[in-house]
N, C-alpha and C. Protein backbone atom coordinates (compact mmCIF):
# COMPACT_ATOMS: atom_id res chain seq x y z
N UNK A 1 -1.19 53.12 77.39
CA UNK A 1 -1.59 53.40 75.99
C UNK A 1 -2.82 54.31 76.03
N UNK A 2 -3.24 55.07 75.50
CA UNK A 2 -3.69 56.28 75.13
C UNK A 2 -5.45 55.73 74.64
N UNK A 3 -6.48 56.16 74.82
CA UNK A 3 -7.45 55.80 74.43
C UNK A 3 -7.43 55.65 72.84
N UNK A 4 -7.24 56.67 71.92
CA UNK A 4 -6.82 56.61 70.52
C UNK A 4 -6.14 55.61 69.99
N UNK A 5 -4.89 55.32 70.52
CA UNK A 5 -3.74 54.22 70.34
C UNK A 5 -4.61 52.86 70.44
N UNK A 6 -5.55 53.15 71.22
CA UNK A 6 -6.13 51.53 71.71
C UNK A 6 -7.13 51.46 70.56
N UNK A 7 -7.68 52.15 70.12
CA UNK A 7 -8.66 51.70 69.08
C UNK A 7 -8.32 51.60 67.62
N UNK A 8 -6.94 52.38 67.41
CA UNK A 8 -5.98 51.89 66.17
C UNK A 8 -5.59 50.76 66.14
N UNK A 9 -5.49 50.57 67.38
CA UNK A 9 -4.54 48.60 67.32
C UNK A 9 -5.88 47.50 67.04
N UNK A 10 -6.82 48.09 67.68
CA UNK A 10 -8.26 47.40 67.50
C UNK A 10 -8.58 47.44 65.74
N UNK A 11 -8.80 48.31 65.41
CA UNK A 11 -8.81 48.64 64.24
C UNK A 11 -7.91 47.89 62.99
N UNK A 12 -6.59 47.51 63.13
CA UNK A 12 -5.76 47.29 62.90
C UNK A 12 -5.93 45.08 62.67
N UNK A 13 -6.54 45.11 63.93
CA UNK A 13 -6.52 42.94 64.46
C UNK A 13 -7.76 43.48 63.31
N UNK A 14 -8.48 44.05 63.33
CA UNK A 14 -10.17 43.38 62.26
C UNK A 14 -9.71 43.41 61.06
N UNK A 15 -8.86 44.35 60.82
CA UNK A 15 -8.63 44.79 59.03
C UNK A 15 -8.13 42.88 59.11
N UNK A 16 -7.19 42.97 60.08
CA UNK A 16 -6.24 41.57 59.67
C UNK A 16 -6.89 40.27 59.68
N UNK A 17 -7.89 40.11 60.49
CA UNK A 17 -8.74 39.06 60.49
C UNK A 17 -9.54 39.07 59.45
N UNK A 18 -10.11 39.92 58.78
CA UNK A 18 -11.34 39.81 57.72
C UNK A 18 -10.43 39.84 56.62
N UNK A 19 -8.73 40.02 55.87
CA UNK A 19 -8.26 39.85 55.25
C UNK A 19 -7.79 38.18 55.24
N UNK A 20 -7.79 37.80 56.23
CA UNK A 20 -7.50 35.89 56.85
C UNK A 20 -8.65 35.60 56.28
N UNK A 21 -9.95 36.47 56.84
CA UNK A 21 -11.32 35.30 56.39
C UNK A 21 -11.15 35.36 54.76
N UNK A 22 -11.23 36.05 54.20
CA UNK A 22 -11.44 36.20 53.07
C UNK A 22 -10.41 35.57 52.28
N UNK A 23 -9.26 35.47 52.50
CA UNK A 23 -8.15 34.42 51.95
C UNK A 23 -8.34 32.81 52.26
N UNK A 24 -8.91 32.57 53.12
CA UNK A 24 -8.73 31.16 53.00
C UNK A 24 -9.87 30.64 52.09
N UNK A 25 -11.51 30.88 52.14
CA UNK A 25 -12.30 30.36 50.76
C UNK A 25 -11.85 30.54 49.73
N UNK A 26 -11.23 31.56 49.46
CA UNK A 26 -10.75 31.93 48.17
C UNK A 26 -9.49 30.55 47.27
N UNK A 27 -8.83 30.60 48.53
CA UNK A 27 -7.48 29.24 48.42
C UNK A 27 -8.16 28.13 48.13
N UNK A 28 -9.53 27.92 48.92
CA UNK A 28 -10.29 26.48 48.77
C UNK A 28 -10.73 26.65 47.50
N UNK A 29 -11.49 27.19 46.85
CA UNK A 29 -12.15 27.60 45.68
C UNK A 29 -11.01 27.20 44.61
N UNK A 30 -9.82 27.75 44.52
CA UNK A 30 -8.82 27.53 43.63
C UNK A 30 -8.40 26.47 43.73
N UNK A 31 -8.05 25.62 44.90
CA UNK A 31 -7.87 24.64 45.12
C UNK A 31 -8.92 23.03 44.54
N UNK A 32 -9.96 23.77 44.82
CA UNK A 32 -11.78 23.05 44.47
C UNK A 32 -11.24 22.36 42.52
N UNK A 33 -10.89 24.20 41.98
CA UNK A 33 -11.37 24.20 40.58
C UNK A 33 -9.55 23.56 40.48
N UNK A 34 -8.43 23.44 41.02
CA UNK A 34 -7.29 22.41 40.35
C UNK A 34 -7.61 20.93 40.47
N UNK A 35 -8.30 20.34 41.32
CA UNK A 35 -8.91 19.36 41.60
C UNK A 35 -9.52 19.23 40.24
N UNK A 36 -10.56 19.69 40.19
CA UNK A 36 -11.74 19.75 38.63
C UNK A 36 -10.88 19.03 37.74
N UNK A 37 -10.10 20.28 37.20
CA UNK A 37 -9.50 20.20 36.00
C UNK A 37 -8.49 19.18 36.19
N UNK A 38 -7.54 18.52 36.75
CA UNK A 38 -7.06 17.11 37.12
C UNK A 38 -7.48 16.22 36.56
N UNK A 39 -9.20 16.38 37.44
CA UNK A 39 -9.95 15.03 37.10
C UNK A 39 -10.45 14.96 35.89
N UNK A 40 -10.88 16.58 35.23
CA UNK A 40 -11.15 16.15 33.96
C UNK A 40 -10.35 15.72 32.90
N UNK A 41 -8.86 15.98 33.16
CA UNK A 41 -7.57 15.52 32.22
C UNK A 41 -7.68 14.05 32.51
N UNK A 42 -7.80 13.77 33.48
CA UNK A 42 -7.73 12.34 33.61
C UNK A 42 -8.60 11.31 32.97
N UNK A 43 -10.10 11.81 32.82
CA UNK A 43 -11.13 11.27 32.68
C UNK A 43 -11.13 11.09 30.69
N UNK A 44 -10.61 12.30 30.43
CA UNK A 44 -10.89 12.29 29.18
C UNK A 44 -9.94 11.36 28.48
N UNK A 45 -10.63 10.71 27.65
CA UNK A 45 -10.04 9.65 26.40
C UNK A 45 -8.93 9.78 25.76
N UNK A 46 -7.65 9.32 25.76
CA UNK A 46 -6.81 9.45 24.39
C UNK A 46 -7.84 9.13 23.22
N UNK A 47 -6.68 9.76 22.00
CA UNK A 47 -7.47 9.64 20.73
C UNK A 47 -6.68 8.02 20.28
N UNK A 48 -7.57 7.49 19.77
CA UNK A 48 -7.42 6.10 19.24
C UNK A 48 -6.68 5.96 18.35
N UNK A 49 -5.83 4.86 18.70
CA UNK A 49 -5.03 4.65 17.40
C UNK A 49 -5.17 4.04 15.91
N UNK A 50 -5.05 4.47 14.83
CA UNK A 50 -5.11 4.43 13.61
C UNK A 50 -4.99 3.10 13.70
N UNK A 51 -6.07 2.12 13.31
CA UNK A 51 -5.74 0.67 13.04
C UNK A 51 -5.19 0.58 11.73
N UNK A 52 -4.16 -0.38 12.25
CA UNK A 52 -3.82 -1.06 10.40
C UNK A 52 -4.25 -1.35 9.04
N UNK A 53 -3.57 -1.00 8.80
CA UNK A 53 -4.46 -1.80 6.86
C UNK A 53 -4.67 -3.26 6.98
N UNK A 54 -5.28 -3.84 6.21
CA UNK A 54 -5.77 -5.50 6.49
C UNK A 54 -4.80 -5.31 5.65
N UNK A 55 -4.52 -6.83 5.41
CA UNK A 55 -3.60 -7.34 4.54
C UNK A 55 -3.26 -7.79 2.86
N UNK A 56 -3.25 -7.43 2.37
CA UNK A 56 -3.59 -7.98 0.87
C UNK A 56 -3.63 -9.32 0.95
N UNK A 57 -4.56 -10.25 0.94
CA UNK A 57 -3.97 -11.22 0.35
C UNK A 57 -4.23 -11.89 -1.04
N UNK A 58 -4.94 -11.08 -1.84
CA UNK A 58 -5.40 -11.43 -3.85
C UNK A 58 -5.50 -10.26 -4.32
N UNK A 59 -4.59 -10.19 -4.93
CA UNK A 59 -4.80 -9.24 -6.14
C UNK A 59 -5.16 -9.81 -7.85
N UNK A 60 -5.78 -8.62 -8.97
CA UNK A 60 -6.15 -9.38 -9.92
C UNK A 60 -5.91 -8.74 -11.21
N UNK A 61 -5.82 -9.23 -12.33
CA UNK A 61 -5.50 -7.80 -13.58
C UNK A 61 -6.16 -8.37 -14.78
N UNK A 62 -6.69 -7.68 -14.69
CA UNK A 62 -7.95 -7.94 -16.18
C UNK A 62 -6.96 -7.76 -17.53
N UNK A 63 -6.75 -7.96 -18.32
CA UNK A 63 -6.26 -8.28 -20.05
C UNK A 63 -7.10 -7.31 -20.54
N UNK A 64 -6.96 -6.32 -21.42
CA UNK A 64 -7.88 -6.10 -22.86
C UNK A 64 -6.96 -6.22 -23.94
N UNK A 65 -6.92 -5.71 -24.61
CA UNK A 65 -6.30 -6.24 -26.04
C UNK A 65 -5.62 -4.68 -26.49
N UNK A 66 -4.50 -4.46 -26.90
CA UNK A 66 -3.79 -3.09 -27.62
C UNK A 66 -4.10 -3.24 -28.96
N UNK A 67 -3.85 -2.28 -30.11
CA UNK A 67 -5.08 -2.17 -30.92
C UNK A 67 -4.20 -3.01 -32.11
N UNK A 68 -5.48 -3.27 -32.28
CA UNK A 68 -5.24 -4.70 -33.63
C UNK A 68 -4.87 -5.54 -33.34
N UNK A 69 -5.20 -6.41 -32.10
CA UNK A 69 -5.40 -7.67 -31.52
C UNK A 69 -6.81 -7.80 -30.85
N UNK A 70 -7.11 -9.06 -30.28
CA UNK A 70 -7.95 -9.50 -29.84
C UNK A 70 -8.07 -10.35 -28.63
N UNK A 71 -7.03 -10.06 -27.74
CA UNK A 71 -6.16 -10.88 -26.88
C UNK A 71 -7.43 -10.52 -25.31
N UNK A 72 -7.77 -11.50 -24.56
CA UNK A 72 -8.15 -10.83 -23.66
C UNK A 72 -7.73 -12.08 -22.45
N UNK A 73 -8.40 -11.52 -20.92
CA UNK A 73 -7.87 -12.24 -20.32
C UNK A 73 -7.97 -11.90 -18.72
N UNK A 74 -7.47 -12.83 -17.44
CA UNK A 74 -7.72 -12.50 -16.29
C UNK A 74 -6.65 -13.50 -15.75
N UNK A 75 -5.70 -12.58 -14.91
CA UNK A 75 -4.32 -13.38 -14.07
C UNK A 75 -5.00 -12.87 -12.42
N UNK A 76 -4.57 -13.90 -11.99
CA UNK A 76 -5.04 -13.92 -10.33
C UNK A 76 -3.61 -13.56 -9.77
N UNK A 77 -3.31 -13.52 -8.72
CA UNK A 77 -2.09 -13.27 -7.49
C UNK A 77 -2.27 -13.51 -5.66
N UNK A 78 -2.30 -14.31 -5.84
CA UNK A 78 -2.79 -15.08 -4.41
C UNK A 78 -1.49 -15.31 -3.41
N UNK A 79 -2.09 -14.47 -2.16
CA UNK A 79 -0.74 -14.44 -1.05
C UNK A 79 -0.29 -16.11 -0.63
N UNK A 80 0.69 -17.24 -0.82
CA UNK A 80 0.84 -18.08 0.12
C UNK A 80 2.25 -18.37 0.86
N UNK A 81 2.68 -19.03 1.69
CA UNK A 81 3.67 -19.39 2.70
C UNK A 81 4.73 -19.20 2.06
N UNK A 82 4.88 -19.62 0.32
CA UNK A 82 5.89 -19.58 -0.51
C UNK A 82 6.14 -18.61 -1.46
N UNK A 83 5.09 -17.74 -1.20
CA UNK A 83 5.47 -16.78 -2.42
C UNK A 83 3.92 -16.25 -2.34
N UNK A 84 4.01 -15.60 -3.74
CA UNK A 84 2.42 -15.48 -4.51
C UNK A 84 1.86 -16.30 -5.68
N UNK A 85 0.98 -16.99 -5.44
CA UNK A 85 0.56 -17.42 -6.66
C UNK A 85 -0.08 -16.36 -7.68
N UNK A 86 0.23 -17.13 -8.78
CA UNK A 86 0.08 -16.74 -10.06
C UNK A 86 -0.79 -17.68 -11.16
N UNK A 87 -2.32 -17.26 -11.12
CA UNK A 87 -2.69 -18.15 -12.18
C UNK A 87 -3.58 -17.52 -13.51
N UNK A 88 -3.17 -17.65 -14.56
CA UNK A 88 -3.43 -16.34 -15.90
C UNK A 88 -4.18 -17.77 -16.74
N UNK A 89 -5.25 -16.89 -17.46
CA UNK A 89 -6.19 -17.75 -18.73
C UNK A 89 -6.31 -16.23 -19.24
N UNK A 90 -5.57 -16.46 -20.80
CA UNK A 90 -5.49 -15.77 -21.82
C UNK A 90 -5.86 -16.24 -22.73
N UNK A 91 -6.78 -15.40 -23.62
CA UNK A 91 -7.61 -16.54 -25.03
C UNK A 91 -6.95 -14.88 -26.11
N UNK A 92 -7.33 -16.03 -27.34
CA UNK A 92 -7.24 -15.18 -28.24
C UNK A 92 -6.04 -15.03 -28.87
N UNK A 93 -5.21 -16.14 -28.52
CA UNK A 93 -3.52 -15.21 -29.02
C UNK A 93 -3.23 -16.17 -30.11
N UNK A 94 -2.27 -16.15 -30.81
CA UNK A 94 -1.27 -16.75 -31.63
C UNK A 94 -0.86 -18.07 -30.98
N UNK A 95 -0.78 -19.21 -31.38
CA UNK A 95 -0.51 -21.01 -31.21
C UNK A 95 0.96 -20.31 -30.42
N UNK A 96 1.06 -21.28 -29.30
CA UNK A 96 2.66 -20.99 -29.17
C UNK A 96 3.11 -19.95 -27.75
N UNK A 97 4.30 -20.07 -28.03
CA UNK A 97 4.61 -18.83 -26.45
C UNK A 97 4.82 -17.36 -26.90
N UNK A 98 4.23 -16.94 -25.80
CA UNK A 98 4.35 -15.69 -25.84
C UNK A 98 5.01 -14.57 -24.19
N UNK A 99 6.11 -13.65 -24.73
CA UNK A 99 6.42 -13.05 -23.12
C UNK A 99 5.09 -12.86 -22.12
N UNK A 100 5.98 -13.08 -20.81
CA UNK A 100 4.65 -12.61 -19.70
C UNK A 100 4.92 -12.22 -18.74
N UNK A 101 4.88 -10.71 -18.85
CA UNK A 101 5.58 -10.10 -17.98
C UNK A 101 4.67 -9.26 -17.33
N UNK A 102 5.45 -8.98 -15.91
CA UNK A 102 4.65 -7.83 -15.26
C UNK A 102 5.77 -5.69 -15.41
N UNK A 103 5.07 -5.35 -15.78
CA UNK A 103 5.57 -4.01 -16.12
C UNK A 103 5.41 -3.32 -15.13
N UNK A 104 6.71 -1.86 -15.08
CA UNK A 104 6.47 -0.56 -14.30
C UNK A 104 5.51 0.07 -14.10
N UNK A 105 4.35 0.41 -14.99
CA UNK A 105 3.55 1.19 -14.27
C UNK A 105 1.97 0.51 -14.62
N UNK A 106 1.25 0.88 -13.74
CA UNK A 106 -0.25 0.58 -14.19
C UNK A 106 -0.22 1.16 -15.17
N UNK A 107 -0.62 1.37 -16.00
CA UNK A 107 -0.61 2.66 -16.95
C UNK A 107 -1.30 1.64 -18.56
N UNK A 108 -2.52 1.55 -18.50
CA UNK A 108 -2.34 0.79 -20.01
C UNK A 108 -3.33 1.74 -21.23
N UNK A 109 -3.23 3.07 -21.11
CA UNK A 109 -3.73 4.26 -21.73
C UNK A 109 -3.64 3.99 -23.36
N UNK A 110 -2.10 3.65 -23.47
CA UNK A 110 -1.71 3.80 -24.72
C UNK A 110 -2.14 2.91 -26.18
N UNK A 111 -2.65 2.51 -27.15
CA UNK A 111 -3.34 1.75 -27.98
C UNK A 111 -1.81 0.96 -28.04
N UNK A 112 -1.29 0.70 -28.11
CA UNK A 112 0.52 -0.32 -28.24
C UNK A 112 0.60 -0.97 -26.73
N UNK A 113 0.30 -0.20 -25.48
CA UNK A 113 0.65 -0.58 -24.01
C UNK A 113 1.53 -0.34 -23.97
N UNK A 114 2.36 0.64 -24.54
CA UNK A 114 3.82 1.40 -23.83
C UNK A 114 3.82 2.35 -23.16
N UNK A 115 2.71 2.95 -22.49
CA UNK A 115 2.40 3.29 -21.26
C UNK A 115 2.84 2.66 -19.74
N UNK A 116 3.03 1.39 -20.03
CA UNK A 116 3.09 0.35 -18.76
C UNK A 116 4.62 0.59 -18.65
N UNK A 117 4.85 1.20 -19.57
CA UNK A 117 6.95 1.29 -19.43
C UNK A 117 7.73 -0.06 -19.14
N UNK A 118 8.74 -0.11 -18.92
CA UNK A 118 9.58 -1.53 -18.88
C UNK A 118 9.59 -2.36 -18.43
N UNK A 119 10.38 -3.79 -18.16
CA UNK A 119 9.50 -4.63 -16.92
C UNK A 119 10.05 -3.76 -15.64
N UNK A 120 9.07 -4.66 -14.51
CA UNK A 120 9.30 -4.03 -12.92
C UNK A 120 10.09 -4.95 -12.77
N UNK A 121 11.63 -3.85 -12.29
CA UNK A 121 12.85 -3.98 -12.30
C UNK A 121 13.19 -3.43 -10.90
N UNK A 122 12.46 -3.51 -9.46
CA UNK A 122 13.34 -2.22 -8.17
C UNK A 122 14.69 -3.10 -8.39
N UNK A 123 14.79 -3.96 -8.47
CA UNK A 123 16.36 -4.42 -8.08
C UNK A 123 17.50 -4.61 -8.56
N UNK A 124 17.31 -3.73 -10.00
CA UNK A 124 18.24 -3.64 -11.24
C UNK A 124 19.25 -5.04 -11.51
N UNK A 125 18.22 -5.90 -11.61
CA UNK A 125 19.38 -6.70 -11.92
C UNK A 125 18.68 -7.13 -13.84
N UNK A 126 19.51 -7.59 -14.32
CA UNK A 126 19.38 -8.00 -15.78
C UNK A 126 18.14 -8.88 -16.19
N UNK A 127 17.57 -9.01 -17.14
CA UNK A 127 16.42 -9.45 -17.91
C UNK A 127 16.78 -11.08 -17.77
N UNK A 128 16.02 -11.94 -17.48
CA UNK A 128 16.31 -13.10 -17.35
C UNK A 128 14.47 -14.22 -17.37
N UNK A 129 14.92 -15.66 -16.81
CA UNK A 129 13.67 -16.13 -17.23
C UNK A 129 13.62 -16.65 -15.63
N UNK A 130 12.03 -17.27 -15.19
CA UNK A 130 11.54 -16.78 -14.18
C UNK A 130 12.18 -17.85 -13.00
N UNK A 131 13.20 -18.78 -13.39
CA UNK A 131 13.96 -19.14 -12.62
C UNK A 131 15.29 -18.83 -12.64
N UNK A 132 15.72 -17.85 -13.08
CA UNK A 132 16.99 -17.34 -13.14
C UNK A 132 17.40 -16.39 -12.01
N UNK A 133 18.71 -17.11 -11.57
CA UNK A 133 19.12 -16.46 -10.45
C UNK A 133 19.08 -15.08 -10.23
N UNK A 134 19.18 -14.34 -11.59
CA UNK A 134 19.47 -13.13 -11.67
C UNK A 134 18.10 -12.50 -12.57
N UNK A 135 17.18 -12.09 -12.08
CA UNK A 135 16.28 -11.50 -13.24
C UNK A 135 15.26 -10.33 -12.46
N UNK A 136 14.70 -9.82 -13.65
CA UNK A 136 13.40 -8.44 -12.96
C UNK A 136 12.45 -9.65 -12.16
N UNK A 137 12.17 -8.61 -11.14
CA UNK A 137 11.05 -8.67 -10.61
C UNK A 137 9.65 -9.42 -11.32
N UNK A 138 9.98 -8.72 -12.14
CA UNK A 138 8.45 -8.66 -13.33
C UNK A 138 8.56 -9.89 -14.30
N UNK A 139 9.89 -10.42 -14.27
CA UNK A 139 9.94 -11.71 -15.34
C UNK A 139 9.01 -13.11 -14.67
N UNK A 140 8.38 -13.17 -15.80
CA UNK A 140 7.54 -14.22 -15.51
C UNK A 140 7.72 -15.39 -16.55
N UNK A 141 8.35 -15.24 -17.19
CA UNK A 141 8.71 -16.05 -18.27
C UNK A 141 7.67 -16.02 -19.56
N UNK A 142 7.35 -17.38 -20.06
CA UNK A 142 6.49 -17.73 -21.30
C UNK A 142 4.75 -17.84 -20.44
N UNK A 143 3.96 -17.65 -21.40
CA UNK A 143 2.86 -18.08 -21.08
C UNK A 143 2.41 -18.90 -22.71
N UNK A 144 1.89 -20.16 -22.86
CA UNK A 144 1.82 -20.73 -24.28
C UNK A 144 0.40 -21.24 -24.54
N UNK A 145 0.06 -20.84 -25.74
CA UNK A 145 -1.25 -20.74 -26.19
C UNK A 145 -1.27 -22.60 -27.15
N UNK A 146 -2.00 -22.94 -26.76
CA UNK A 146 -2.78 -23.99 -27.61
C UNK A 146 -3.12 -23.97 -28.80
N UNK A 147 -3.67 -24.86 -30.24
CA UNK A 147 -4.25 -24.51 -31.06
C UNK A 147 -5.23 -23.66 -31.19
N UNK A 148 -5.69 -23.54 -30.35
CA UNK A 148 -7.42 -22.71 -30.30
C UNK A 148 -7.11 -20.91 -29.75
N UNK A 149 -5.62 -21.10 -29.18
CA UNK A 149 -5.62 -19.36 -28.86
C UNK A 149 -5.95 -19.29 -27.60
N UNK A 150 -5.79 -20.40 -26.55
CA UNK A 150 -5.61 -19.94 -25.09
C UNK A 150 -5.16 -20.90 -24.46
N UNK A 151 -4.55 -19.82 -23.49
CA UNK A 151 -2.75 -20.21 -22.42
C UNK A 151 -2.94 -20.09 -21.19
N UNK A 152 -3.05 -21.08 -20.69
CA UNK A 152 -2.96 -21.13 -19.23
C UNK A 152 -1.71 -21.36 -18.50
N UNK A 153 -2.11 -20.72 -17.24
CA UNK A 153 -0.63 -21.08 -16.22
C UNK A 153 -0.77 -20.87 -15.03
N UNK A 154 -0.13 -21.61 -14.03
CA UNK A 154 -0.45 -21.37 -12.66
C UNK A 154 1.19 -21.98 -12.27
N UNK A 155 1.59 -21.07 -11.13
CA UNK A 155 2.91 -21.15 -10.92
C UNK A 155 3.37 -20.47 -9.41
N UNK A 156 3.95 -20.53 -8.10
CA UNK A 156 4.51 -19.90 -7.05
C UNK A 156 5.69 -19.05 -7.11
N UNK A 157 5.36 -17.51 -7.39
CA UNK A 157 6.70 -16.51 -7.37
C UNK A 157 7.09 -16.36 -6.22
N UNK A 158 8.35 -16.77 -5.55
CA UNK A 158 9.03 -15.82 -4.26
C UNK A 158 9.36 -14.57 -4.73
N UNK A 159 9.33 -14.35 -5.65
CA UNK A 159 10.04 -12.60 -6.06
C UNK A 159 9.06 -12.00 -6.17
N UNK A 160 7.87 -12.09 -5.99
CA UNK A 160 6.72 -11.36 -6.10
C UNK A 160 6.12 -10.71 -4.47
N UNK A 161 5.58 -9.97 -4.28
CA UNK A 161 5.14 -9.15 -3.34
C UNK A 161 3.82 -8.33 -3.22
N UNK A 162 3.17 -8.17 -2.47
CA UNK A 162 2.26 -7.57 -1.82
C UNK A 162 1.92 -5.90 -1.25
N UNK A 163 3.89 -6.12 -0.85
CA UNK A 163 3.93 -4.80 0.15
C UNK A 163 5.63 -4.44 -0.48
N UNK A 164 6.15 -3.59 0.15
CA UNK A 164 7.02 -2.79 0.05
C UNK A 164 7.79 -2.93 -1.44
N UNK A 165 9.30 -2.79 -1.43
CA UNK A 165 9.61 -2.22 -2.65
C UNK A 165 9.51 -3.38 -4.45
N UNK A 166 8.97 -4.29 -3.88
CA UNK A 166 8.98 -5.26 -4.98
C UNK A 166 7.14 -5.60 -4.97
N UNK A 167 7.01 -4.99 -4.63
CA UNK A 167 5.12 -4.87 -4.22
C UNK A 167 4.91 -4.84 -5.86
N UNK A 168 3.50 -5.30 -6.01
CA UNK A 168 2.96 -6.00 -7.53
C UNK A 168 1.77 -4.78 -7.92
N UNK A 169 1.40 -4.39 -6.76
CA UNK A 169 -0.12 -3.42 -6.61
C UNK A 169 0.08 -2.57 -7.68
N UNK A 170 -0.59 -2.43 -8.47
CA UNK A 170 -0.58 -1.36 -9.08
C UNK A 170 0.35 -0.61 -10.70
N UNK A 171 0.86 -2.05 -10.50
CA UNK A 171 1.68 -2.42 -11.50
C UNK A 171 1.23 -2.68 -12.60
N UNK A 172 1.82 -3.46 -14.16
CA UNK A 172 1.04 -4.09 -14.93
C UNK A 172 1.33 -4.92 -15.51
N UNK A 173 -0.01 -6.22 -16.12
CA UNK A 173 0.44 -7.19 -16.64
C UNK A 173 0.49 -7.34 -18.27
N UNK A 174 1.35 -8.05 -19.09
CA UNK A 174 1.55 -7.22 -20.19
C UNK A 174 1.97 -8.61 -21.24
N UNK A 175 1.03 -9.51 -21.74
CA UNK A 175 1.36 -10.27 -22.94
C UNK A 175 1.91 -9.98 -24.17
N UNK A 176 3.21 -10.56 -24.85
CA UNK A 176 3.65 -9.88 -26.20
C UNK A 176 3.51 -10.93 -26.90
N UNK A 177 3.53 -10.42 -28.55
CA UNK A 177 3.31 -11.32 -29.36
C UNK A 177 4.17 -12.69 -29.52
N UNK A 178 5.18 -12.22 -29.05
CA UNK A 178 6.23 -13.26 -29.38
C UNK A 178 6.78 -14.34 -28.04
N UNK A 179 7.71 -15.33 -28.19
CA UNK A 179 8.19 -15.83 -26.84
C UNK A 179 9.52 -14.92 -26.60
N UNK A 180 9.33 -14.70 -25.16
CA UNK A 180 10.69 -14.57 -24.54
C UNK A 180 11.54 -15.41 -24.49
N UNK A 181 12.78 -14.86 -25.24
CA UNK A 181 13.82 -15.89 -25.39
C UNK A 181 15.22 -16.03 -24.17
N UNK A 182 14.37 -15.06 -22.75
CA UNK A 182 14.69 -15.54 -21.63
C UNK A 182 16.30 -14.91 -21.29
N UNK A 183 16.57 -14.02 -22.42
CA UNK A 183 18.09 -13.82 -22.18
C UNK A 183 18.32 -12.54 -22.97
N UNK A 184 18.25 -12.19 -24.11
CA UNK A 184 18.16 -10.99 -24.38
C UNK A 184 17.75 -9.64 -23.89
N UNK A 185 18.67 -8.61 -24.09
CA UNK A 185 18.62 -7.60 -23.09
C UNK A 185 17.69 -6.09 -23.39
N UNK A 186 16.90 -5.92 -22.94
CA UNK A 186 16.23 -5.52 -21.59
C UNK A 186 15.38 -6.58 -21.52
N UNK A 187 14.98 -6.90 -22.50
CA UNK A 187 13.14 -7.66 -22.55
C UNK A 187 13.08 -8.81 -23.11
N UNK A 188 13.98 -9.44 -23.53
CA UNK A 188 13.81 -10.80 -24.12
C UNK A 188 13.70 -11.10 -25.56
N UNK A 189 13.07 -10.00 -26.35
CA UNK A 189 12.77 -9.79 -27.62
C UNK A 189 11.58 -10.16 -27.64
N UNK A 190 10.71 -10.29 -26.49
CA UNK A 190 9.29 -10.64 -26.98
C UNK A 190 8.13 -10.16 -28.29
N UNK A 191 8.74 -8.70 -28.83
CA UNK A 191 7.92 -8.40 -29.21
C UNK A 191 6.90 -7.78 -29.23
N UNK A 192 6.21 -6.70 -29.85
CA UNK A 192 4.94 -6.07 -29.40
C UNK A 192 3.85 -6.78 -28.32
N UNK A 193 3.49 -5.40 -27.71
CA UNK A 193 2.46 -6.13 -27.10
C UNK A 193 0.41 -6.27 -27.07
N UNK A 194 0.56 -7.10 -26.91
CA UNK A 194 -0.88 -8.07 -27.52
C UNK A 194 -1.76 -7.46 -26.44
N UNK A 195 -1.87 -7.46 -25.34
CA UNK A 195 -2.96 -7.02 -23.74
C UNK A 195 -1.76 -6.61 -22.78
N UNK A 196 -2.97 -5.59 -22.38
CA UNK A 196 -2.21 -5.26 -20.64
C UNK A 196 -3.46 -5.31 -19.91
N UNK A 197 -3.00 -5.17 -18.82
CA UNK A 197 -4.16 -5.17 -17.59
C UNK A 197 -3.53 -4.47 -16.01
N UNK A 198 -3.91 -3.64 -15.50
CA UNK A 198 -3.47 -3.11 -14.49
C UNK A 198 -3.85 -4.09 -13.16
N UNK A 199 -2.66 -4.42 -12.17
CA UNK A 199 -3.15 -5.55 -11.06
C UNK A 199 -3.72 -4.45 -9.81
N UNK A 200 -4.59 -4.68 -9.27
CA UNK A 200 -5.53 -4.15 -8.30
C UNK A 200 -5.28 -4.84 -7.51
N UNK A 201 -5.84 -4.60 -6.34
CA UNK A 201 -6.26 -5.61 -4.80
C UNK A 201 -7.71 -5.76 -5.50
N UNK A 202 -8.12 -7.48 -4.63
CA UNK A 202 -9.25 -7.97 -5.20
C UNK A 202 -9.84 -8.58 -3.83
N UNK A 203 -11.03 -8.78 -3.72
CA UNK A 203 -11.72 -9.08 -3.03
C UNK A 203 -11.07 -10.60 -2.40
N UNK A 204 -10.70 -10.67 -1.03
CA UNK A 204 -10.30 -12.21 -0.54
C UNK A 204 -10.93 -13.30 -1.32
């Protein structure tokens, strides 16, 4: 081999060695920073999951009076094993029974309370009284006033609800002048109505 030839091939091993040196830190380095980022995927937190809603367990609906009455009042709704309780003190009304129903919408804007729209009905079945096999949601039957103009009642609905489609929240409660005669169709014939009150969630 030729003096020239020999220092090309020389020439040739350094290029190749200092291209080796220089590739392998480089591999470590990349290698270094996939490591990193690994550990920092690893390290970092999922995002927390959305805890649940607590539970209802009392809701409550204040009475005022629709215009040209004087009807007022406060019904409770208490979650238990059997249902919801139901316990209403209404003053002010007419001796005697009067409908007591819970209605479609919160809504008690209107000076009459026909804002509250019809009873709460999700399950379309017919107008009935509050042990009838077949009745609204919202039928609650009579509530009956004393000589003095106030009606108490306390009673356990299974058809009443808290949560999903027969849920009470937000609904409304709705005294009429007259008694429900428990069978007549849509509403019983109760009669105008005397107070509404929209049911809220209430403090346990």
């Amino acid at each position: 081999m030729s003096q020239g030839a020999l220092h090309q091939s020389q020439r040739r091993k350094t290029r190749a060695m200092r291209r080796t040196a220089f590739s392998i830190p480089l591999l470590l380095v990349v290698a270094m920073m996939g490591c990193r980022s690994s550990s920092t995927n690893q390290a970092s937190p999922s995002q927390p999951a959305t805890p649940p809603a607590p539970e209802i367990t009392k809701a409550i609906a204040v009475l005022h009076p629709t215009k040209g009455h004087d009807v007022h009042g406060i019904v409770t709704f208490t979650r238990t094993p059997g249902g919801i309780r139901v316990v209403a003190d209404v003053q002010n009304l007419e001796p005697g029974a009067h409908g007591f129903h819970i209605h479609e919408y919160g809504d008690c804007s209107a000076d009459d309370g026909t804002s509250a729209g019809g009873h709460f009905n999700p399950t379309g079945m017919p107008h009935g009284g509050r042990h009838a096999e077949k009745r609204h949601v919202g039928d609650l039957g009579n509530i009956t006033a004393d000589a003095s103009g106030r009606a108490r009642a306390e009673f356990v609905d299974a058809h009443l609800s808290f949560e999903g489609t027969t849920s009470i929240i937000g609904r409304a409660v709705i005294i009429h002048a007259r008694a429900d005669d428990l069978k007549s169709q849509p509403s019983g014939a109760a009669g105008p109505r005397v107070a509404c009150g929209v049911i809220g969630i209430a403090k346990p």
